[in-house]
Every structure is written in structure tokens, then in C-alpha cells.
Protein backbone atom coordinates (compact mmCIF):
# COMPACT_ATOMS: atom_id res chain seq x y z
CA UNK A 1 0.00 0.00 0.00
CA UNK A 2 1.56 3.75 -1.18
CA UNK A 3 1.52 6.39 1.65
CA UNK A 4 1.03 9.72 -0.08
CA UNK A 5 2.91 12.18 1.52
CA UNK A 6 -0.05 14.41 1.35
CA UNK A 7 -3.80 13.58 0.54
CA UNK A 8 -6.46 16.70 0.75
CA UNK A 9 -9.53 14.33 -0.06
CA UNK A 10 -10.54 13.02 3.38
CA UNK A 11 -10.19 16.36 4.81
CA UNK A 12 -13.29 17.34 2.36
CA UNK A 13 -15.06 13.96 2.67
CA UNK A 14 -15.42 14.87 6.13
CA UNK A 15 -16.55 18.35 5.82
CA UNK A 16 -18.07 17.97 1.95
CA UNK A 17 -21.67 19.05 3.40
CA UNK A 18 -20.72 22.27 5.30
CA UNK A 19 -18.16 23.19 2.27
CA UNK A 20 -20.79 22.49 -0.17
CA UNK A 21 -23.53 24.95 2.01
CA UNK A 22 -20.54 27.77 1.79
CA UNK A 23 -19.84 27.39 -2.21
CA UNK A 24 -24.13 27.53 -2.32
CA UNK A 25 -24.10 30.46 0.35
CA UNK A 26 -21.17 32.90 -1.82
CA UNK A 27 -22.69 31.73 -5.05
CA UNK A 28 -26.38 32.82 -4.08
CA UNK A 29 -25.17 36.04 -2.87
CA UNK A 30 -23.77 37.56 -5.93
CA UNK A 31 -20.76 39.10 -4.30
CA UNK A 32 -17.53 37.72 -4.59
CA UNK A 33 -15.10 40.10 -3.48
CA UNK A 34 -14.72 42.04 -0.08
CA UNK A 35 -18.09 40.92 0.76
CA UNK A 36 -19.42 39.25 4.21
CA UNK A 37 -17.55 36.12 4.28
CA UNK A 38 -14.11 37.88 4.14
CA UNK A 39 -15.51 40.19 7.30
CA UNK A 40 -16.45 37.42 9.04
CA UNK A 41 -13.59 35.29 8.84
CA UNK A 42 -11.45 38.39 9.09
CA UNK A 43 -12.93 38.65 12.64
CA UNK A 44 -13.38 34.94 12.99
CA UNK A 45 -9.34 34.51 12.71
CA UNK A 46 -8.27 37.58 14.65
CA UNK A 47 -10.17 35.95 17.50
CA UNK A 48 -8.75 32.78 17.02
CA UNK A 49 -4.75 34.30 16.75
CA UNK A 50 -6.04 36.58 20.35
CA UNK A 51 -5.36 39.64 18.12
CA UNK A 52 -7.74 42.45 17.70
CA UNK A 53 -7.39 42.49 13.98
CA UNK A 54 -7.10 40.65 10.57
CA UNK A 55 -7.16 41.38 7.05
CA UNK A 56 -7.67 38.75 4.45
CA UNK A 57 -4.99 39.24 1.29
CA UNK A 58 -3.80 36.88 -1.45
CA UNK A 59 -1.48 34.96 -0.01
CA UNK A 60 1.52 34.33 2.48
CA UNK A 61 4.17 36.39 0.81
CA UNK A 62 1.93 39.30 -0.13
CA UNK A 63 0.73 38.98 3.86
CA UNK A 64 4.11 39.68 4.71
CA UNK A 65 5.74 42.23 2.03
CA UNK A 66 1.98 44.37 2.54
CA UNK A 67 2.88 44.36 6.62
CA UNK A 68 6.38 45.94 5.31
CA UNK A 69 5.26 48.09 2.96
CA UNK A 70 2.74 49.45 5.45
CA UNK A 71 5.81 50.35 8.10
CA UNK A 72 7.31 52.36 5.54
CA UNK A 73 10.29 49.73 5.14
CA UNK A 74 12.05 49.85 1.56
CA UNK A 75 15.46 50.63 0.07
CA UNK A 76 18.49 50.95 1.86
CA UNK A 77 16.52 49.35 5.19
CA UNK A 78 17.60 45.88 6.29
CA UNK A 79 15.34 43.06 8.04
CA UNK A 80 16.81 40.26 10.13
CA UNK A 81 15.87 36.98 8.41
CA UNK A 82 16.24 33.43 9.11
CA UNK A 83 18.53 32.19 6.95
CA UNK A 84 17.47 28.86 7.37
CA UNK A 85 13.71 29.20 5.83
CA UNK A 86 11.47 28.52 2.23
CA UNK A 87 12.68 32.24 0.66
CA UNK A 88 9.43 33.93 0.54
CA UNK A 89 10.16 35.18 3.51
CA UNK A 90 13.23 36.67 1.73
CA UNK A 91 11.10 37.99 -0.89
CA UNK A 92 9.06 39.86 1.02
CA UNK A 93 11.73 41.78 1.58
CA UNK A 94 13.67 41.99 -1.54
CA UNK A 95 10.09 42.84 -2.91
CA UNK A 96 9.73 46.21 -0.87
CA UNK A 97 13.61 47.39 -1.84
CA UNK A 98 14.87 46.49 1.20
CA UNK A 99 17.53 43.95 2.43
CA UNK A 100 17.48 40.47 4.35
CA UNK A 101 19.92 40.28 6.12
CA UNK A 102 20.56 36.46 7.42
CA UNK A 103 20.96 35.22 10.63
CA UNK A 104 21.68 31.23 11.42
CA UNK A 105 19.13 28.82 13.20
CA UNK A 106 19.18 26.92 16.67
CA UNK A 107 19.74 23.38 15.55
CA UNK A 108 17.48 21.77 18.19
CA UNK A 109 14.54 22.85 16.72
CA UNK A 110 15.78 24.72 13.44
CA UNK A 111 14.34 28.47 13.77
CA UNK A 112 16.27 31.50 14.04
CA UNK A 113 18.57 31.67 17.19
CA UNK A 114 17.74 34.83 19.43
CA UNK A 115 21.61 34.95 20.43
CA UNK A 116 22.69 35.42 17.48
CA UNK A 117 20.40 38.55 16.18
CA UNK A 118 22.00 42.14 18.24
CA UNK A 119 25.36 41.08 15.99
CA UNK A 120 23.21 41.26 12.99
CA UNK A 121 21.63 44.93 13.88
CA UNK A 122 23.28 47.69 11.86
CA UNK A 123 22.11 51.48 11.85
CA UNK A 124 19.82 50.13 8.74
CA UNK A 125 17.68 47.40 10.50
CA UNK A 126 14.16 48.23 10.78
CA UNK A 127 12.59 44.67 11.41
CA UNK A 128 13.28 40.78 12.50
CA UNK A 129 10.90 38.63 11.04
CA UNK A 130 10.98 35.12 12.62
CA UNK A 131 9.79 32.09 11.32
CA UNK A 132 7.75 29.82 13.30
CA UNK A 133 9.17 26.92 10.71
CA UNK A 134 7.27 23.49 10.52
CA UNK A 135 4.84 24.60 12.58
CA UNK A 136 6.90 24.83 16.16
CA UNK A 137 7.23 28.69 17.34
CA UNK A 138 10.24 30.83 17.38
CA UNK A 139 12.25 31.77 20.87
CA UNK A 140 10.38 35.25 20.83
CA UNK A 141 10.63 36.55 24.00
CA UNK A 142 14.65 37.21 23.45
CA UNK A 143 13.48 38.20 20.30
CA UNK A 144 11.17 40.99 21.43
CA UNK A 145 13.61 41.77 24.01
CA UNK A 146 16.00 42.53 21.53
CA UNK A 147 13.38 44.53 18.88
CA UNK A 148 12.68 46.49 21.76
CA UNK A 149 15.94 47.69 23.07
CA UNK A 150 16.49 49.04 19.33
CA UNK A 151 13.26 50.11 18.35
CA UNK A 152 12.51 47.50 15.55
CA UNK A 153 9.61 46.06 14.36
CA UNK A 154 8.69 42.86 14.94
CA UNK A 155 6.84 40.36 11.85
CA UNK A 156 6.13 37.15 12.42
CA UNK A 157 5.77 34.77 9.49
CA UNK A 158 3.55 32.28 10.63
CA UNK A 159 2.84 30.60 7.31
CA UNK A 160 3.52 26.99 8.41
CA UNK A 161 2.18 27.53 12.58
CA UNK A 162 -1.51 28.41 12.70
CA UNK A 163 -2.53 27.67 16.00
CA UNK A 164 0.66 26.89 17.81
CA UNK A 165 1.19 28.77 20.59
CA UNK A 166 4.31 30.23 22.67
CA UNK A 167 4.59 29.95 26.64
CA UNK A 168 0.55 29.48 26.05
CA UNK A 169 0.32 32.76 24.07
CA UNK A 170 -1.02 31.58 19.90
CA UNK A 171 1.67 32.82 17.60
CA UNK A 172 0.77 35.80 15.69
CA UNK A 173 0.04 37.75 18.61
CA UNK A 174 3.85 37.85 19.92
CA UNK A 175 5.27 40.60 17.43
CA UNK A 176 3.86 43.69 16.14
CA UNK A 177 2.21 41.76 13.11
CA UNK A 178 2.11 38.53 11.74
CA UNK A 179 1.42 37.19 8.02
CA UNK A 180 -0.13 34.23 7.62
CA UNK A 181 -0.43 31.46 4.37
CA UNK A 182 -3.76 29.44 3.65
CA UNK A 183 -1.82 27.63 0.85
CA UNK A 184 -4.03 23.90 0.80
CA UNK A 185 -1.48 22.30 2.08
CA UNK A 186 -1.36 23.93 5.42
CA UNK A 187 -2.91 23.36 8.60
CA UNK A 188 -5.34 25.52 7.75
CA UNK A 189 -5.28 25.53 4.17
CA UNK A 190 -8.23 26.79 1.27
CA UNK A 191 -8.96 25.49 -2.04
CA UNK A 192 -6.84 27.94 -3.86
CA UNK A 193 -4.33 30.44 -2.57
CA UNK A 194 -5.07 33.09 0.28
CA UNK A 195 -3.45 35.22 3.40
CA UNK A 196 -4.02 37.13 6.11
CA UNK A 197 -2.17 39.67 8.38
CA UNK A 198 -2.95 39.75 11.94
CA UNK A 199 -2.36 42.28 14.63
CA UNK A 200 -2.94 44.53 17.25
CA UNK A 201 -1.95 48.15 15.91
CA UNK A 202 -4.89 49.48 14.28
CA UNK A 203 -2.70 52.09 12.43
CA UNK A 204 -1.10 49.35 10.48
CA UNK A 205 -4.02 47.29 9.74
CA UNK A 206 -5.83 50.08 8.14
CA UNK A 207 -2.74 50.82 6.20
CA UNK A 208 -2.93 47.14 5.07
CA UNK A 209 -6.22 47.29 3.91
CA UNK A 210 -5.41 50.41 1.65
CA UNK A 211 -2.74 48.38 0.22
CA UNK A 212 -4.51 45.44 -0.62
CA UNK A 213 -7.24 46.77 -2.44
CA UNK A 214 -5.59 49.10 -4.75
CA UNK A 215 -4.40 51.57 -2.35
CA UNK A 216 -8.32 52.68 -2.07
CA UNK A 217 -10.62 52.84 0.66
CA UNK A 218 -13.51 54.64 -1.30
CA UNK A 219 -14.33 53.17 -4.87
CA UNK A 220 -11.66 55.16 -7.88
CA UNK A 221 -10.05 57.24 -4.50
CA UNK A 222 -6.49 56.01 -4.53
CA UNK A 223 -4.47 57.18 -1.97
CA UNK A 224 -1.02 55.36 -2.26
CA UNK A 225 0.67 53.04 -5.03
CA UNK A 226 -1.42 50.10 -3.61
CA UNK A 227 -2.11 46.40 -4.88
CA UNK A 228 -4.82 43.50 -6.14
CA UNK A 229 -4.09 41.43 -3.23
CA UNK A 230 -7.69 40.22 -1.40
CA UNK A 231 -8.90 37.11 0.36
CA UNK A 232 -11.90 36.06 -2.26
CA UNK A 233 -15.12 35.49 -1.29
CA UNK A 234 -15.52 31.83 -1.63
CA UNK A 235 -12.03 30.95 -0.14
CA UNK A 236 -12.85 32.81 2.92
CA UNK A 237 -16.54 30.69 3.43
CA UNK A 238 -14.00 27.57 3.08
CA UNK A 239 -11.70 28.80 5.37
CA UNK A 240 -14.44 29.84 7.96
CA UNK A 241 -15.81 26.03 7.73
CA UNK A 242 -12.01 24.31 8.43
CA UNK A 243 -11.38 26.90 11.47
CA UNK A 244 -14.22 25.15 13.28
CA UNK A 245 -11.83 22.11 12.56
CA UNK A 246 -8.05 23.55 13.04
CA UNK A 247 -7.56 22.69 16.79
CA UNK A 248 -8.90 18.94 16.40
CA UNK A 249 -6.57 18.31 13.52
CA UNK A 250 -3.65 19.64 15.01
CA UNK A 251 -4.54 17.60 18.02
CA UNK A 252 -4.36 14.51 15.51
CA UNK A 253 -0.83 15.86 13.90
CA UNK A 254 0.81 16.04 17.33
CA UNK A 255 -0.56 12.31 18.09
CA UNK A 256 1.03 11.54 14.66
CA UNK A 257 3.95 13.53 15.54
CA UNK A 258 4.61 11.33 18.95
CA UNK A 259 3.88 8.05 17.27
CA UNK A 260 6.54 8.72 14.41
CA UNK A 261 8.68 10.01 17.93
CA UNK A 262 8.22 6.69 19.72
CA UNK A 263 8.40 4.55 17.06
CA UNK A 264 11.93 5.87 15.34
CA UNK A 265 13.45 7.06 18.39
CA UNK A 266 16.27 4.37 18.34
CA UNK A 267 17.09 4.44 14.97
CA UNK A 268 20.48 4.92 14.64
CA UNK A 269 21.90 7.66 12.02
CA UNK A 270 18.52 9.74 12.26
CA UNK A 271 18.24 12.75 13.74
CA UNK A 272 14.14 13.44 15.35
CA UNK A 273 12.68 16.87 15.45
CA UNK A 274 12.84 18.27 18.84
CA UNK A 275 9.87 20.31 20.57
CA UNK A 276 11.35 22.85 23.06
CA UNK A 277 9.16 23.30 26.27
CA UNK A 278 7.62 26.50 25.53
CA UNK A 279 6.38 25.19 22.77
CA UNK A 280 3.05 23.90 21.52
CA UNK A 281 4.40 22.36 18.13
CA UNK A 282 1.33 21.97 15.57
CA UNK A 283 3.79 19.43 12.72
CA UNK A 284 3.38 21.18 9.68
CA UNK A 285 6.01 18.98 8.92
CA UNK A 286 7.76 16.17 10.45
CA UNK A 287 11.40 16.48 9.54
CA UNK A 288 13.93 14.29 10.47
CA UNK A 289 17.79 14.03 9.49
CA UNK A 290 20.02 11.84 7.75
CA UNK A 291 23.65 12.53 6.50
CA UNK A 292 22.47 9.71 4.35
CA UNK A 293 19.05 11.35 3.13
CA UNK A 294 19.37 10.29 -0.66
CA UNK A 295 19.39 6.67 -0.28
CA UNK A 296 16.99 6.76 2.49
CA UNK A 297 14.49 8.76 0.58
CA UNK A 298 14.92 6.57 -2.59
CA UNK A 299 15.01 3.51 -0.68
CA UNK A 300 11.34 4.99 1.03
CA UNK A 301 10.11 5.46 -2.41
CA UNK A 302 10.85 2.00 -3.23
CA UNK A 303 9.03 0.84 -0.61
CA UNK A 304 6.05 3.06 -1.08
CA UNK A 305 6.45 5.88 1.36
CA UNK A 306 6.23 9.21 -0.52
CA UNK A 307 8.71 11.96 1.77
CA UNK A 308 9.71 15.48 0.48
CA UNK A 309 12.83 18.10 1.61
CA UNK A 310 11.87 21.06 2.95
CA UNK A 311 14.38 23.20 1.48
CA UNK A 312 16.90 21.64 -0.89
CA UNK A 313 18.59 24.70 -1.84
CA UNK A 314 19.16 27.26 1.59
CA UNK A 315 17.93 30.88 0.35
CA UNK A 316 21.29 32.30 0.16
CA UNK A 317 22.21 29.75 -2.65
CA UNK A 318 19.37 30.51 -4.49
CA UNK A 319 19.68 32.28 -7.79
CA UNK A 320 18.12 34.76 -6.55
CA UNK A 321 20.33 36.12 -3.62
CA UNK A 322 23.99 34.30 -5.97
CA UNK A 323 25.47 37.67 -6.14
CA UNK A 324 25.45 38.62 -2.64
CA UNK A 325 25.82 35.40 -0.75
CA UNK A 326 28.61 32.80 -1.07
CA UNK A 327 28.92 28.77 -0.09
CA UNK A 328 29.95 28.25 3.43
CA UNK A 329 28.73 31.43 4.58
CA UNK A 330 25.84 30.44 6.11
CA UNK A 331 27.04 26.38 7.40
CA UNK A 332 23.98 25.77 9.35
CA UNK A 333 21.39 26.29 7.06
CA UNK A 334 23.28 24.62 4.63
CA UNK A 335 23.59 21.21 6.41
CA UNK A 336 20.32 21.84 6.87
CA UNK A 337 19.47 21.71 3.84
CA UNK A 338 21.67 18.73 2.90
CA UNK A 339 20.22 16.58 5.29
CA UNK A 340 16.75 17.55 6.11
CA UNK A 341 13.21 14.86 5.15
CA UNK A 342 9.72 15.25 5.86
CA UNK A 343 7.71 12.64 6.32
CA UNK A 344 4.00 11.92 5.87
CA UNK A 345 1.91 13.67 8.50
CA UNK A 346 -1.78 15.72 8.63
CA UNK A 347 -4.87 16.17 10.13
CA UNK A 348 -6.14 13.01 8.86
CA UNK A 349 -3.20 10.90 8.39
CA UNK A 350 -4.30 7.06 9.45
CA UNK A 351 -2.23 4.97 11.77
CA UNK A 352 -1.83 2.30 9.63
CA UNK A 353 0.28 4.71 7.24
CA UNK A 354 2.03 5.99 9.97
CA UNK A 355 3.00 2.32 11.02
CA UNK A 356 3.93 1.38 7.50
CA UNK A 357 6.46 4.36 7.39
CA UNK A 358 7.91 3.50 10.99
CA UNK A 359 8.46 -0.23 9.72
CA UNK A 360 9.96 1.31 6.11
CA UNK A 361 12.71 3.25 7.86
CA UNK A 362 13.50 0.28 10.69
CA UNK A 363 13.98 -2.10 7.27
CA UNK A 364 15.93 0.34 5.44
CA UNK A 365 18.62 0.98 8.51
């Protein structure tokens, strides 16, 4: 029996009635854009996240670079990246004129280390944006510590962590703002793209919503050099039925999560993911380590198990950033990179699978 590494349909078998009632609902309505169910998830989420506000935008990276934009961050200003991260999170920043400037992980649990950060602060540095990668939440009380003693802003990018929470606190409401992804392969995920920025500064949410929408609040009144970046109608209805669902299928990645823990945990040459005690991990991913990761992932395959590497190529090896990075300058990240497998794990992933892919790795090593 194949175990896909990711399989979207029982997620809508189980909620194919209420979905179904939302498509009907937008459809019958005749308004597709900026209408109710955008509001109501807007306030739906913001609740959720324990922030005051939301805006729904067009995706992830747009989430984030629209939060920049909106502090007035561009060229010649620098923001403290992870450099150990999927590079829209770079983007963002190369998008508004600006600079990332990188800064190495913790390897425990493979965000961006809070003691390394002040070195990176230059006269130029108007933000950190943390990760919260694979779904387990950056160290952000050094972080904010840090922001605050030099009076930068603070973005979370909490793409891959929607609903994990920090010392009990849900992540994107430990910064200043926080952009979020509803890609459909995330924990909470539409049937399309989508995004959302999240915070408590009111200023900065209304300057968000300018931006999205053309830089207009009133109909042909454009105020700034804005964008087409909105949450759609019909996403937003799908997105309102899953939220109902997000806390009980994180609850059944985590029990994935510590059956994949339990079951490899003496496997020698593999390296587990690690869950620091201030944190409430959600597993958007389930990566593990192996200086050997080639063979093991073909020899997976072979066996059935469908894995994936998230990242293969470190931002700062990217073509993107070749000009201003070289190899070896960033060595974490890097073996990182080189060594790093996800395996199989969601909301509705079945035991059985879980068991074959425990039993795949003990045969291969």
C-alpha cells in the first residue's frame, strides 16, 4: 500500500456538506469580493490568533511584504531573516527594496537563534521577522527583548504555525504583526491560494487594507501606489468552515507527531525533530535528518512511502540572492538543507500509514 505524503480528499469527505452549504451560500449572494464572508472570517481569525485584527490578502508572501510596505520599510533598510527558511520570507523583503539580512538557526529545533540577532543589527535594521518553521514557534521573548531595546519592528511569518502557541500565548500575537499562508497544504489551508495579516496596531491594519485593495478605501479614490491582493469570497466561506476544525486536527498531527517520535526514536543515524518546552508544536512537517538522506528517501520510495525536503537549496544559494551570498557562509542552514526529510503527516493521516512508514525506515537501517 503507497503512503502519499499528502492527501487533501478526506479532509473534504469529512466536511463535503458544510463546504458544499458555503460554495451555495457565496454563489447565491452575488458578491464575490470584499463581501461578508471575508468580514467574518477576518474577525473569525483575529479571534482565534487573540489579536484584535485581521485582514484577508492573497497569499503568504503578499501577507508579509503588505505588513512591510505598510511600516514604511524599503530601500536601503535591512530586516533580520532566518537564513534557514522557504525564501518567501526573503522575498518579502527583496520585494519592498529592502535587504534580508541572514541570521543562522538553533539546531534543536531549526528556527532562528535569538543569540545570534544584536550582531546582525546595523544602523539600517528596521525589522526581524521570525519564522515559526514546521509549525513549532520561534524563541520570541529574546526576540522581542531585543526589537525592543532598538526600536525594531517585529513580523512574524507564521505561514507553516496556525494555532501553535508560545509559553501558552497563539503565535501571531507575539510581534507587532504577523502574516499568515492558507496555501491547501497547510494546517489551515483553502482550495486555492489566500493570506491574512494579523495584529494589534490598528494604524497598520488600516494601512494594510489600503494596500490590498488598490491603495483605495472609497471606490476610484487612490491614496497610495497600492495592490490586487484580497482574500476572495468563496475561499474565505471555506476557510471559515475548516477553522471550526483547526484545533482537532492539530490535536491529531501532534498524536502523529509522537507516534513517528516513539516509534523511530532508536534508529540509529537519524536525527528526530525536537519540541522545546515553551512550545506547543502543531507538525506542519515532520522532519527528520540523515547525512544519508538520498538513499533513504529513494530507498522509502521503493518501498512506497512518498517523503519530500523542505528546502533543498538554503535561500542564500538561491539564484536569486547568488550575487550577494557565497557557499559556506551560512554552514547551518546549509547542512540543513543537505540533510533535512519530511515525512508523511496531517490532520487526517491514518495509523496504519504511519506504522507502515515506521516499519519502512526500521527495514531500510
Amino acid at each position: 500500500m503507497k503512503v502519499p505524503f499528502l492527501d487533501l480528499k478526506p479532509q473534504v469527505d469529512e466536511l463535503r456538506e458544510d463546504l458544499q452549504a458555503a460554495f451555495d451560500r457565496v454563489l447565491d449572494s452575488g458578491w464575490y469580493i470584499l463581501g461578508k464572508e471575508v468580514v467574518a472570517f477576518e474577525q473569525e481569525f483575529a479571534k482565534y490568533c487573540d489579536t484584535q485584527h485581521c485582514v484577508g490578502v492573497g497569499n503568504g508572501l503578499e501577507a508579509l511584504h503588505l505588513i512591510l510596505r505598510a511600516y514604511g520599510i524599503g530601500p536601503g533598510d535591512e530586516v533580520i531573516v532566518p537564513s534557514n527558511t522557504y525564501i518567501a520570507t526573503w522575498l518579502a523583503v527583496s520585494h519592498c527594496g529592502a535587504t534580508p539580512v541572514p541570521v543562522e538557526p538553533n539546531e534543536q529545533y531549526y528556527n532562528i537563534n535569538p543569540d545570534l540577532i544584536e550582531m546582525a543589527i546595523t544602523a539600517n535594521t528596521k525589522a526581524i521577522m521570525p519564522v515559526h518553521l514546521y509549525g513549532h514557534p520561534a524563541d520570541m521573548d529574546p526576540i522581542m527583548v531585543t526589537a525592543e531595546k532598538h526600536g525594531l519592528k517585529v513580523i512574524e511569518d507564521c505561514a507553516q504555525a496556525h494555532g501553535a502557541r508560545y509559553k501558552g500565548k497563539r503565535v501571531g500575537s507575539l510581534g507587532h504583526a504577523a502574516g499568515f499562508s492558507f496555501y491547501p497544504g497547510k494546517n489551515l489551508g483553502a482550495y486555492g491560494d489566500g493570506g491574512a495579516v494579523v495584529s494589534k496596531e490598528e494604524d497598520l491594519i488600516d494601512k494594510v487594507r489600503v494596500l490590498r485593495n488598490y491603495g483605495s478605501r472609497v471606490k476610484y479614490e487612490n491614496e497610495v501606489s497600492g495592490y490586487n491582493s484580497r482574500l476572495d469570497e468563496m475561499q474565505a466561506a471555506f476557510l471559515r468552515v475548516k477553522l471550526d476544525k483547526l484545533d482537532e486536527w492539530n490535536a491529531r498531527r501532534n498524536d502523529v507527531a509522537n507516534q513517528y517520535l516513539d516509534g523511530l526514536k532508536n534508529v540509529a543515524d537519524l536525527v528526530l525533530p525536537q519540541s522545546m518546552d515553551w512550545a506547543e508544536h502543531v507538525w506542519h512537517q515532520f522532519v527528520i535528518r540523515s547525512p544519508g538522506r538520498k538513499i533513504l528517501q529513494d530507498s522509502l520510495n521503493i518501498r512506497g512511502v512518498s517523503s519530500m525536503i523542505h528546502y533543498p537549496i538554503p535561500s542564500h544559494l538561491s539564484s536569486v540572492y547568488e550575487n550577494f551570498f557565497n557557499l559556506h557562509e551560512f554552514p547551518i542552514a546549509e547542512g540543513l538543507a543537505n540533510s533535512v526529510l519530511s515525512l508523511p503527516i496531517g490532520g487526517h493521516t491514518r495509523n496504519e500509514d504511519v506504522g507502515q512508514v515506521i516499519a519502512a525506515i526500521k527495514d531500510i537501517f
